[in-house]
PDB file of N, CA and C in Angstrom:
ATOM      1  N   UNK A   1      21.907  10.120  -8.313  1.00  0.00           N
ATOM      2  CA  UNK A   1      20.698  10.007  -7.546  1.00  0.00           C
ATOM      3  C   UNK A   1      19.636  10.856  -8.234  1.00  0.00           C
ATOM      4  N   UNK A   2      18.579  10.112  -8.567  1.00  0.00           N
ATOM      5  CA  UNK A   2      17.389  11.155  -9.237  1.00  0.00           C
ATOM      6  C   UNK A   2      16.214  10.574  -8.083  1.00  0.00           C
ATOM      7  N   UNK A   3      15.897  12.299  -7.597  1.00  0.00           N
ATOM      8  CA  UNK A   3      14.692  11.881  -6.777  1.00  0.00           C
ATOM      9  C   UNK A   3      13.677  12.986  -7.702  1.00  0.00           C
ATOM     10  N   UNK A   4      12.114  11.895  -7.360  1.00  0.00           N
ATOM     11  CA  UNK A   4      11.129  12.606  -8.503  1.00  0.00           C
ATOM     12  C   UNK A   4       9.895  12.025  -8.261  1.00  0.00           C
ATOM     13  N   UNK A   5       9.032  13.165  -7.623  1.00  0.00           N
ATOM     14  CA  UNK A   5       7.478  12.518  -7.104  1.00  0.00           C
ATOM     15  C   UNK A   5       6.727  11.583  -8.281  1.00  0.00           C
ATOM     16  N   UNK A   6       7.189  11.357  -8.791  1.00  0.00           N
ATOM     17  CA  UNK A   6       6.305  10.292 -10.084  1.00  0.00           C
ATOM     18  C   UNK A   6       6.677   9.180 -10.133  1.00  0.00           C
ATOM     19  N   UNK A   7       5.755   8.072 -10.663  1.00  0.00           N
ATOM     20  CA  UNK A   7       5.628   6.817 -10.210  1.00  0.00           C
ATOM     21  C   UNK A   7       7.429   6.149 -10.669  1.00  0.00           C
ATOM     22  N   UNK A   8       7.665   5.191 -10.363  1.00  0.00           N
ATOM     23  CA  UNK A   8       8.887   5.037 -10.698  1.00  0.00           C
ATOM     24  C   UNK A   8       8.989   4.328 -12.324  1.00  0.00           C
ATOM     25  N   UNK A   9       8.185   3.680 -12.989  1.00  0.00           N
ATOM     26  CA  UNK A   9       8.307   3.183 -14.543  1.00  0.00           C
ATOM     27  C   UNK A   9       7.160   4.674 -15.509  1.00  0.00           C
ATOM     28  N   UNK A  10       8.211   4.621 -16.208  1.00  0.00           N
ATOM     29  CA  UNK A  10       7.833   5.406 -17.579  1.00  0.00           C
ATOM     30  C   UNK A  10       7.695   6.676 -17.282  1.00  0.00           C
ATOM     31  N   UNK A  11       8.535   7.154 -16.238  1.00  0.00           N
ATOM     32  CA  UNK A  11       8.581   8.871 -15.831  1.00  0.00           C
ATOM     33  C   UNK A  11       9.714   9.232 -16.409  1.00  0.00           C
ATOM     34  N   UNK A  12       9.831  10.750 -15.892  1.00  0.00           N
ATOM     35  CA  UNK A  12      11.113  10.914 -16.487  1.00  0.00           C
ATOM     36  C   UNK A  12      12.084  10.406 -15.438  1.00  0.00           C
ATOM     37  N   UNK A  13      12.196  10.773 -14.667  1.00  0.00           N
ATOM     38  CA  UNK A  13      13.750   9.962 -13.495  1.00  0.00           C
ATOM     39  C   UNK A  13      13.805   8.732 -14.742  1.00  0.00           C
ATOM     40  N   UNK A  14      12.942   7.572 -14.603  1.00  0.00           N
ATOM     41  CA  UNK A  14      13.016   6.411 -15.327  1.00  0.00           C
ATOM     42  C   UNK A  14      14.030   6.822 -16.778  1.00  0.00           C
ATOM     43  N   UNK A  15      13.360   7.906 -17.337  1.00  0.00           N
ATOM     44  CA  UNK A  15      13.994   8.052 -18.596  1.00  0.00           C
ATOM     45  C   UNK A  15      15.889   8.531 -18.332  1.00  0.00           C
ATOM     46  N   UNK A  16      15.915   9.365 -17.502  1.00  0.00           N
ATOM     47  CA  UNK A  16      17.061  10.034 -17.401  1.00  0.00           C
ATOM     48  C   UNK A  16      18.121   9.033 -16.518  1.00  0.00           C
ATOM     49  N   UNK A  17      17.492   8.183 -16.062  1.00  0.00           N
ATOM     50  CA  UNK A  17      18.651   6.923 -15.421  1.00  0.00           C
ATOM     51  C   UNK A  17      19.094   6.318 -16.685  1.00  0.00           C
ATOM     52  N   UNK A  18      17.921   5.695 -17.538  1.00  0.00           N
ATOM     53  CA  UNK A  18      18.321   4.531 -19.069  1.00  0.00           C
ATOM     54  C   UNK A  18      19.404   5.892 -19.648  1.00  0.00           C
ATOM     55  N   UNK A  19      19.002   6.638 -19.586  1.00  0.00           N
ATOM     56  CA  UNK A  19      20.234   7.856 -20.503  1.00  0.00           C
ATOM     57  C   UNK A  19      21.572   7.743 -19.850  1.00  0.00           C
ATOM     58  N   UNK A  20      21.472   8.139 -18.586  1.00  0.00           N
ATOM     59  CA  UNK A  20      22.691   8.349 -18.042  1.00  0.00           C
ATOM     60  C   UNK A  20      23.618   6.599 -18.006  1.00  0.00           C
ATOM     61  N   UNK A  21      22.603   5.949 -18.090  1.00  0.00           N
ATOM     62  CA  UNK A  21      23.565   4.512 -17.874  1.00  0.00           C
ATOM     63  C   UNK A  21      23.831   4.156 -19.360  1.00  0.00           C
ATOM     64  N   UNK A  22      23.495   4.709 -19.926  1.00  0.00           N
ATOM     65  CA  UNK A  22      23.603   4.590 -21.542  1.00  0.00           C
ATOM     66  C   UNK A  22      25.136   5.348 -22.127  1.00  0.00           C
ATOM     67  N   UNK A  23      24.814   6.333 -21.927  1.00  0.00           N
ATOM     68  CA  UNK A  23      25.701   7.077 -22.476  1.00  0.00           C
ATOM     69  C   UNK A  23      26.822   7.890 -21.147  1.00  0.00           C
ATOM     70  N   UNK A  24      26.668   7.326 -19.949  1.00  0.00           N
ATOM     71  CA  UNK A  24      27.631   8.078 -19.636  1.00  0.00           C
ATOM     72  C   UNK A  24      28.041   6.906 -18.195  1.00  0.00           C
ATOM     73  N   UNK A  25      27.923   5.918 -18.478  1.00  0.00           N
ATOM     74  CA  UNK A  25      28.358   4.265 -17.842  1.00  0.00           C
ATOM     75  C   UNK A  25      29.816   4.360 -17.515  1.00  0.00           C
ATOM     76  N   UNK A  26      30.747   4.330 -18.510  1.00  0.00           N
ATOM     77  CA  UNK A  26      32.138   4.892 -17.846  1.00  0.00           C
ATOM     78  C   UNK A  26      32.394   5.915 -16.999  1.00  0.00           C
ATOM     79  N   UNK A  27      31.080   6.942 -16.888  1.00  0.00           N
ATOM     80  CA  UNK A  27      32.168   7.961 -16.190  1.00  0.00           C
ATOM     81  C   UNK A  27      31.441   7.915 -14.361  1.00  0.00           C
ATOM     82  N   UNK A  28      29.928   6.793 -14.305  1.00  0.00           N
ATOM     83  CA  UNK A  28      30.128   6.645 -13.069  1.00  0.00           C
ATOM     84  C   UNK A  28      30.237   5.792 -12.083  1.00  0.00           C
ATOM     85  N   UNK A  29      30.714   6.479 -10.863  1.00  0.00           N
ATOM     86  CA  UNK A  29      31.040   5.459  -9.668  1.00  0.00           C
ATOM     87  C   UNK A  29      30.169   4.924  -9.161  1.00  0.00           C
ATOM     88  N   UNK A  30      29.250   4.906  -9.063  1.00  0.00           N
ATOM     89  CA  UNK A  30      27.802   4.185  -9.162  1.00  0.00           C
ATOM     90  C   UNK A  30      27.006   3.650  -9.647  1.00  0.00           C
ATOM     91  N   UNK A  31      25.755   2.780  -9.253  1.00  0.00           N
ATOM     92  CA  UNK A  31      25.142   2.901 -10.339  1.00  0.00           C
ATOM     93  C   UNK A  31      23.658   3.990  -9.969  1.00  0.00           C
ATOM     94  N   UNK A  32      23.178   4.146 -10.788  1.00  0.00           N
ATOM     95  CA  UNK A  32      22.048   5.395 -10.987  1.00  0.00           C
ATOM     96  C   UNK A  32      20.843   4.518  -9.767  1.00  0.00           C
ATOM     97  N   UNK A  33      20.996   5.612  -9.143  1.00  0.00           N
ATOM     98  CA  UNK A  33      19.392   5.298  -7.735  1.00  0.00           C
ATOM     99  C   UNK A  33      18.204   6.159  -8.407  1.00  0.00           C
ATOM    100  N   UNK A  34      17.374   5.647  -7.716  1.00  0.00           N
ATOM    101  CA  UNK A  34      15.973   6.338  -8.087  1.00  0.00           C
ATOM    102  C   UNK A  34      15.263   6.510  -6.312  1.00  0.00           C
ATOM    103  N   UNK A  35      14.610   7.585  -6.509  1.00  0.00           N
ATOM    104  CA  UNK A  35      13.888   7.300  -5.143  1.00  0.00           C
ATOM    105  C   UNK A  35      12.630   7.994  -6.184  1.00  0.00           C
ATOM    106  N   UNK A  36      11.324   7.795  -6.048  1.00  0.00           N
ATOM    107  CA  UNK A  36      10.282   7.788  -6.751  1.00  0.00           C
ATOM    108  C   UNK A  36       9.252   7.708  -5.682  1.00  0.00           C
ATOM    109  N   UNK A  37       7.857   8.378  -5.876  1.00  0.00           N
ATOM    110  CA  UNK A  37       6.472   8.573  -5.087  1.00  0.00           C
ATOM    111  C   UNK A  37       6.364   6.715  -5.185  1.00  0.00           C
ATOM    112  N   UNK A  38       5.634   5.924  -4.798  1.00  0.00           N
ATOM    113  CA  UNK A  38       4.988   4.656  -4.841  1.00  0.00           C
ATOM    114  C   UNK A  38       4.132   4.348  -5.732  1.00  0.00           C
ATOM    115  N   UNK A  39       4.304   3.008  -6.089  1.00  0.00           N
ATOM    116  CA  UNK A  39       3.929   2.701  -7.716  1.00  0.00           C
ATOM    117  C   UNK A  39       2.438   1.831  -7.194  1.00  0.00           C
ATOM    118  N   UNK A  40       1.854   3.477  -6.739  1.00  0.00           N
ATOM    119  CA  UNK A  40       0.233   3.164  -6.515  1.00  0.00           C
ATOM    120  C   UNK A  40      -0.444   3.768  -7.456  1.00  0.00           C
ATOM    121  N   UNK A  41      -1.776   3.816  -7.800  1.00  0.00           N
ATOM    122  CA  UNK A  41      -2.727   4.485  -8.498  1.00  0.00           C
ATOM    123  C   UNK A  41      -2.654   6.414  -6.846  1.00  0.00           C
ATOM    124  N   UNK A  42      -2.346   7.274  -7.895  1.00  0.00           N
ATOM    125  CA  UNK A  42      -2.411   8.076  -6.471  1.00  0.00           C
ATOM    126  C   UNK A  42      -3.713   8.652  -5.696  1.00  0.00           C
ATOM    127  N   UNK A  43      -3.592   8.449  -4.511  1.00  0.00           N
ATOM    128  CA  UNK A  43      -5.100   8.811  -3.640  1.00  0.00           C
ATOM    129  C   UNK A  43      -5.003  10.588  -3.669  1.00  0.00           C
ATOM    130  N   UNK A  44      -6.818  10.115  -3.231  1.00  0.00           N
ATOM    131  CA  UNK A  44      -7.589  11.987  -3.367  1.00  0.00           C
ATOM    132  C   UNK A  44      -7.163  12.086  -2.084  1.00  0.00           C
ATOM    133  N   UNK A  45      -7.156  11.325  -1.386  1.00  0.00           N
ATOM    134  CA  UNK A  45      -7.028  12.459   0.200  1.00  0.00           C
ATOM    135  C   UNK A  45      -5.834  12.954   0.562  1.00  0.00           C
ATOM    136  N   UNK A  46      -5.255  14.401   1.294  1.00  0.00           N
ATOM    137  CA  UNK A  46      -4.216  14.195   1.834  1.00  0.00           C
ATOM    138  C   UNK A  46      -3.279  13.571   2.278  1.00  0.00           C
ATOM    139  N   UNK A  47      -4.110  13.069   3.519  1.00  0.00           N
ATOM    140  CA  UNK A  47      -2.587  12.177   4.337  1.00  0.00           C
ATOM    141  C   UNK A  47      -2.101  11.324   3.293  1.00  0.00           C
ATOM    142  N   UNK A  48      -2.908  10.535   2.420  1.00  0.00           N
ATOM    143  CA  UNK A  48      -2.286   9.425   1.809  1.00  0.00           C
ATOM    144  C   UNK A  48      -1.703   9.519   0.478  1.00  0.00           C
ATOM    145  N   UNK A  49      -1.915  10.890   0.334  1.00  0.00           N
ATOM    146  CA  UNK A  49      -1.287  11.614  -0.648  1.00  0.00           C
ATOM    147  C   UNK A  49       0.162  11.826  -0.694  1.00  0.00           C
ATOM    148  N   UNK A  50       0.391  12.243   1.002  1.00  0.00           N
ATOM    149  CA  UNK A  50       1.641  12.746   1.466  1.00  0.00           C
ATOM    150  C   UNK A  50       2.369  11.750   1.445  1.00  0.00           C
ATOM    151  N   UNK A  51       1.542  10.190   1.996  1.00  0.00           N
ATOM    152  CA  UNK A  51       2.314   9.019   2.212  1.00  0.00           C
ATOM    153  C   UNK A  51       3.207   8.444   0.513  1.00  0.00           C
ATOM    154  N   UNK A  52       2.431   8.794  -0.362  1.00  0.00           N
ATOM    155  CA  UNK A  52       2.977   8.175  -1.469  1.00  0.00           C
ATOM    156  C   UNK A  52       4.125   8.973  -2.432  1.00  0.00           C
ATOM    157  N   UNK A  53       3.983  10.521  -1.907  1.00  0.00           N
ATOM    158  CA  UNK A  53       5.599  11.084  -2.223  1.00  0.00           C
ATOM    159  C   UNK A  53       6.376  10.756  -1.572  1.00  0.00           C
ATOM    160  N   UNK A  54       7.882  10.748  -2.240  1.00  0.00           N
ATOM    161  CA  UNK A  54       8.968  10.288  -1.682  1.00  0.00           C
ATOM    162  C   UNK A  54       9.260  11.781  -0.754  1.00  0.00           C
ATOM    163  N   UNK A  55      10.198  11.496   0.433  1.00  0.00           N
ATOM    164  CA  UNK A  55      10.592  12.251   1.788  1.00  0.00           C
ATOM    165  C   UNK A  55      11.768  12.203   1.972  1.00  0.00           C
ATOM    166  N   UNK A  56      12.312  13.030   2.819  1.00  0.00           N
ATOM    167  CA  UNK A  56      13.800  13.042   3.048  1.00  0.00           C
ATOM    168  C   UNK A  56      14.327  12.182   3.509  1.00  0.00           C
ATOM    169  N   UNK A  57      13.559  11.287   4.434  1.00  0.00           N
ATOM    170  CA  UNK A  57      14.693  10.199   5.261  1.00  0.00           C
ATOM    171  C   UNK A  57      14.712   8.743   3.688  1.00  0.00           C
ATOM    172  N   UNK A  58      13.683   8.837   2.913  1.00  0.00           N
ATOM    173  CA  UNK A  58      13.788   8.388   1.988  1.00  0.00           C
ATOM    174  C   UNK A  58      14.904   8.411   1.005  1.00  0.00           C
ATOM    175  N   UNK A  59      15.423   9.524   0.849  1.00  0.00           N
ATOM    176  CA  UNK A  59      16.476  10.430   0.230  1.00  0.00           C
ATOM    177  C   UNK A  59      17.714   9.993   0.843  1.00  0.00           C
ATOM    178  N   UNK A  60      18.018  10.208   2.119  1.00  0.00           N
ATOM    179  CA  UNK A  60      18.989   9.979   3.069  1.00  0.00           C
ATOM    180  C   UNK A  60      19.577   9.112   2.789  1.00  0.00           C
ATOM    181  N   UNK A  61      18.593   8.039   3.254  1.00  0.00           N
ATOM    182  CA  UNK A  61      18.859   6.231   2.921  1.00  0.00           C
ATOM    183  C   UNK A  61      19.080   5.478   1.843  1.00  0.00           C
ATOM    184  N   UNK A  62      18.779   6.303   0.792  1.00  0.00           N
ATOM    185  CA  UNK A  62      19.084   5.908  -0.445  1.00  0.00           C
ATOM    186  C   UNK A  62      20.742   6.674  -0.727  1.00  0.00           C
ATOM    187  N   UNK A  63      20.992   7.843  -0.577  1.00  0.00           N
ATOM    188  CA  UNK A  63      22.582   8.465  -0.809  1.00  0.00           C
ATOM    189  C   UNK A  63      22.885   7.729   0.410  1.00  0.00           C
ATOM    190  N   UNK A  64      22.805   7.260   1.435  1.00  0.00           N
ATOM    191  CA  UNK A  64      23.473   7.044   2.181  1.00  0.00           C
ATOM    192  C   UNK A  64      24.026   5.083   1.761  1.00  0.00           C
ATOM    193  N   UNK A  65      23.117   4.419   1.080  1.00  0.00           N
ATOM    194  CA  UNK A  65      23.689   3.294   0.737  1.00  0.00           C
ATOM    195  C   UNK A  65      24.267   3.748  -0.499  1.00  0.00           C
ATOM    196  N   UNK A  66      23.912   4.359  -1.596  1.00  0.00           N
ATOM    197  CA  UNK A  66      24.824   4.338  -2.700  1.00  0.00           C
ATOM    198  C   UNK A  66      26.163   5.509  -2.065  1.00  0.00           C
ATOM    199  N   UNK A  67      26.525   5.815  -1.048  1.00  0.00           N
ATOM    200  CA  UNK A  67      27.676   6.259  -0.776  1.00  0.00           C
ATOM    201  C   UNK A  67      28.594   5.083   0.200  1.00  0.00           C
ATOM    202  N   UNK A  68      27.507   3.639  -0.089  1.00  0.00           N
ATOM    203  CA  UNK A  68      28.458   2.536   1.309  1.00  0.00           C
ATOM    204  C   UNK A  68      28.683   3.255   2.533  1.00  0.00           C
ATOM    205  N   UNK A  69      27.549   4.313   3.214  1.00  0.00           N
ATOM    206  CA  UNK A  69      27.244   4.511   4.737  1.00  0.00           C
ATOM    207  C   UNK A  69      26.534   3.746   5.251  1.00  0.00           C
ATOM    208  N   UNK A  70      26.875   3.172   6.464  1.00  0.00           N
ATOM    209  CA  UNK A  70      25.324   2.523   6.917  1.00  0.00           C
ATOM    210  C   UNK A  70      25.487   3.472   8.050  1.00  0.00           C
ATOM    211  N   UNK A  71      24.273   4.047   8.224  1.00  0.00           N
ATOM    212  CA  UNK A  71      24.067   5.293   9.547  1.00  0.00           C
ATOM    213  C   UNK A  71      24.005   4.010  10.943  1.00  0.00           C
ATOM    214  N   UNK A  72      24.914   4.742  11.749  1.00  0.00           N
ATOM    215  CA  UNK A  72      24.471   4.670  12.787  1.00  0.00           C
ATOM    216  C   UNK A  72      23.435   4.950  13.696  1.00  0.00           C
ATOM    217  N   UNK A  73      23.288   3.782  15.529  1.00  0.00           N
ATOM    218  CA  UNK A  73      21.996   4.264  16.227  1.00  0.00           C
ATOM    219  C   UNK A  73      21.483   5.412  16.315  1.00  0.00           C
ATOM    220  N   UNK A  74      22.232   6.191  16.259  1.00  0.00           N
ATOM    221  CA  UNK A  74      21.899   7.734  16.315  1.00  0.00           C
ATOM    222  C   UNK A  74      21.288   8.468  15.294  1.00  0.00           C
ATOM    223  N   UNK A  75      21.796   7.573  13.930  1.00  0.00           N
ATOM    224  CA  UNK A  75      21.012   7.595  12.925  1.00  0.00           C
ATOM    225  C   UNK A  75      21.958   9.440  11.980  1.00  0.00           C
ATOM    226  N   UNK A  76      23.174   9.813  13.083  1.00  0.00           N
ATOM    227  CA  UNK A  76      23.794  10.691  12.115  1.00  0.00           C
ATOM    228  C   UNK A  76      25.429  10.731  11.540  1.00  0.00           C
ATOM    229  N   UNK A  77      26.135   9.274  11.936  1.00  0.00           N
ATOM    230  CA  UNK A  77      27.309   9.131  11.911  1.00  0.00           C
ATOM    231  C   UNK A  77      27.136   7.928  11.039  1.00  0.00           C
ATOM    232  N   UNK A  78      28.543   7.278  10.430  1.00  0.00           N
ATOM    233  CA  UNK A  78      28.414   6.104   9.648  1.00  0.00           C
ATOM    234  C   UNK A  78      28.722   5.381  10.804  1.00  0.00           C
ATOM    235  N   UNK A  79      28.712   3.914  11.195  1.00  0.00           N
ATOM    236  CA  UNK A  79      28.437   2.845  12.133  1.00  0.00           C
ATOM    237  C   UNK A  79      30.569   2.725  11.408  1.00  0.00           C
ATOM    238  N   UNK A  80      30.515   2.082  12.557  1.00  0.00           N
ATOM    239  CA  UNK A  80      32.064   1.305  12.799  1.00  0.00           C
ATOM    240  C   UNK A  80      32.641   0.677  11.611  1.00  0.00           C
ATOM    241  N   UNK A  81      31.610   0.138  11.022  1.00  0.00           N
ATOM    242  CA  UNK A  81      31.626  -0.691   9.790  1.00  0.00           C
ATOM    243  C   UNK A  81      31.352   0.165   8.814  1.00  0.00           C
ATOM    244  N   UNK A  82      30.796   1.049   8.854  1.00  0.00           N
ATOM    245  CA  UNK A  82      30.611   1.740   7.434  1.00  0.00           C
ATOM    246  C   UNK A  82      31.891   2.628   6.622  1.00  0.00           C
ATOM    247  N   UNK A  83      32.039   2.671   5.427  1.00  0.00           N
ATOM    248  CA  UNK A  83      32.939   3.572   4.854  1.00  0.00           C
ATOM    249  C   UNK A  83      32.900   4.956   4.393  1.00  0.00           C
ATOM    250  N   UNK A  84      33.732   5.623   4.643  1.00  0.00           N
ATOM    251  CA  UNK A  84      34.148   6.829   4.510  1.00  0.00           C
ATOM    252  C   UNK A  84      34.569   7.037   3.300  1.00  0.00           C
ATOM    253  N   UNK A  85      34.528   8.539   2.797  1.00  0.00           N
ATOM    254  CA  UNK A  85      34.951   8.772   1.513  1.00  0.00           C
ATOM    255  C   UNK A  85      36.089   9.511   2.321  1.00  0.00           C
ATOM    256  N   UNK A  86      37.512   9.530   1.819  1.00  0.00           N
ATOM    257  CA  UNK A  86      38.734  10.073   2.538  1.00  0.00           C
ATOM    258  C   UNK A  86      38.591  11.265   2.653  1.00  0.00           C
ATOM    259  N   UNK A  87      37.757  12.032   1.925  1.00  0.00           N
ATOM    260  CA  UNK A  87      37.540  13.791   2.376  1.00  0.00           C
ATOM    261  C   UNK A  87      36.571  14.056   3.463  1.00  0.00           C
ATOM    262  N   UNK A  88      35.620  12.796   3.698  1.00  0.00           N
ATOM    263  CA  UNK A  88      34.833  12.955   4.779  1.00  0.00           C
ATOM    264  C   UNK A  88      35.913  12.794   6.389  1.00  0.00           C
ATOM    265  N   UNK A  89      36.580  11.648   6.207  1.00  0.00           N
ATOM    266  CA  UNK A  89      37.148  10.830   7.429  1.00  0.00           C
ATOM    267  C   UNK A  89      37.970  12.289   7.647  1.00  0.00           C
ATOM    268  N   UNK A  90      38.802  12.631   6.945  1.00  0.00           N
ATOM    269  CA  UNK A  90      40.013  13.625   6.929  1.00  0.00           C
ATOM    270  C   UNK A  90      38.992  14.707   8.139  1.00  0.00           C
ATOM    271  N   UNK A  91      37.943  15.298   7.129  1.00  0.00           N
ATOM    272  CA  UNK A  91      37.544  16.246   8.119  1.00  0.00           C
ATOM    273  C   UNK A  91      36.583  16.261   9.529  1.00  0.00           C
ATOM    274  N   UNK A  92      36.752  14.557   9.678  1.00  0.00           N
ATOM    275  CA  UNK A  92      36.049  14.482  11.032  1.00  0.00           C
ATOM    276  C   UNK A  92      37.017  14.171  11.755  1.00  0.00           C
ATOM    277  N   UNK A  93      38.369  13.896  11.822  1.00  0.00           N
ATOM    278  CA  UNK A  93      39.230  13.716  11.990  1.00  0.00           C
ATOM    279  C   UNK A  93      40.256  14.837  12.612  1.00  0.00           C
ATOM    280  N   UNK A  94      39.722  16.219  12.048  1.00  0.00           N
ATOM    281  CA  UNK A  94      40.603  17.330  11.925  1.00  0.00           C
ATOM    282  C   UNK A  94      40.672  18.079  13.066  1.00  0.00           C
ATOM    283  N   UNK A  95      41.163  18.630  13.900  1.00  0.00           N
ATOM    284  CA  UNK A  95      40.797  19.697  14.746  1.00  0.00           C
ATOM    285  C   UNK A  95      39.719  20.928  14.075  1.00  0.00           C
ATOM    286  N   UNK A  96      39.089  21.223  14.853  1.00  0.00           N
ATOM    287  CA  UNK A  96      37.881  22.289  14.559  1.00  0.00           C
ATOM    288  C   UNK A  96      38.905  23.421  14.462  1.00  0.00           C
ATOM    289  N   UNK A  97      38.525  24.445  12.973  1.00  0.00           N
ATOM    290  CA  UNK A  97      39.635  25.482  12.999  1.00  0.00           C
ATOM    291  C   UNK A  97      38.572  26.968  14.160  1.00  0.00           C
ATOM    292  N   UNK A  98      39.162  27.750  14.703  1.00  0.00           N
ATOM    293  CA  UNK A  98      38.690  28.745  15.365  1.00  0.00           C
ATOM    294  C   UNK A  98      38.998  30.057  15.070  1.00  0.00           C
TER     295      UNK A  98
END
């Protein structure tokens, strides 16, 4: 996952995904996400300034599909259907130690 306030073509994230899928393609379980500011010309004003960096629920939703979660209504559990990585399930699973 490369997150990186710059536009998404010809930044670096851009550069360091073509690398990593280049030279290191066997070793991952994924493929390379980007979450990137919006591939606008960027505005002078604030608010719309703020609007065109990337944000956390941005972030979320992006690890959360390249991990095969789909969040649930609640928006903090994986849904019925979604998958678990076995170290996650194990420890929601576990008794709380005290």
């Amino acid at each position: 996952m490369i997150v990186e306030e710059g536009w998404p073509h010809s930044g670096v994230g851009a550069n360091l995904a073509a690398l990593i899928g280049e030279q290191g393609f066997d070793d991952l379980d994924a493929p390379v996400q980007r979450v990137t500011g919006a591939d606008i010309p960027m505005p002078y004003t604030k608010p719309l300034e703020d609007i065109a960096y990337p944000h956390e629920p941005q972030v979320v939703r992006a690890v959360l599909a390249t991990l095969d979660l789909a969040p649930s209504a609640d928006g903090r559990t994986p849904a019925a259907g979604g998958k678990r990585p076995a170290a996650a399930a194990a420890a929601a699973e576990a008794p709380e130690a005290r």
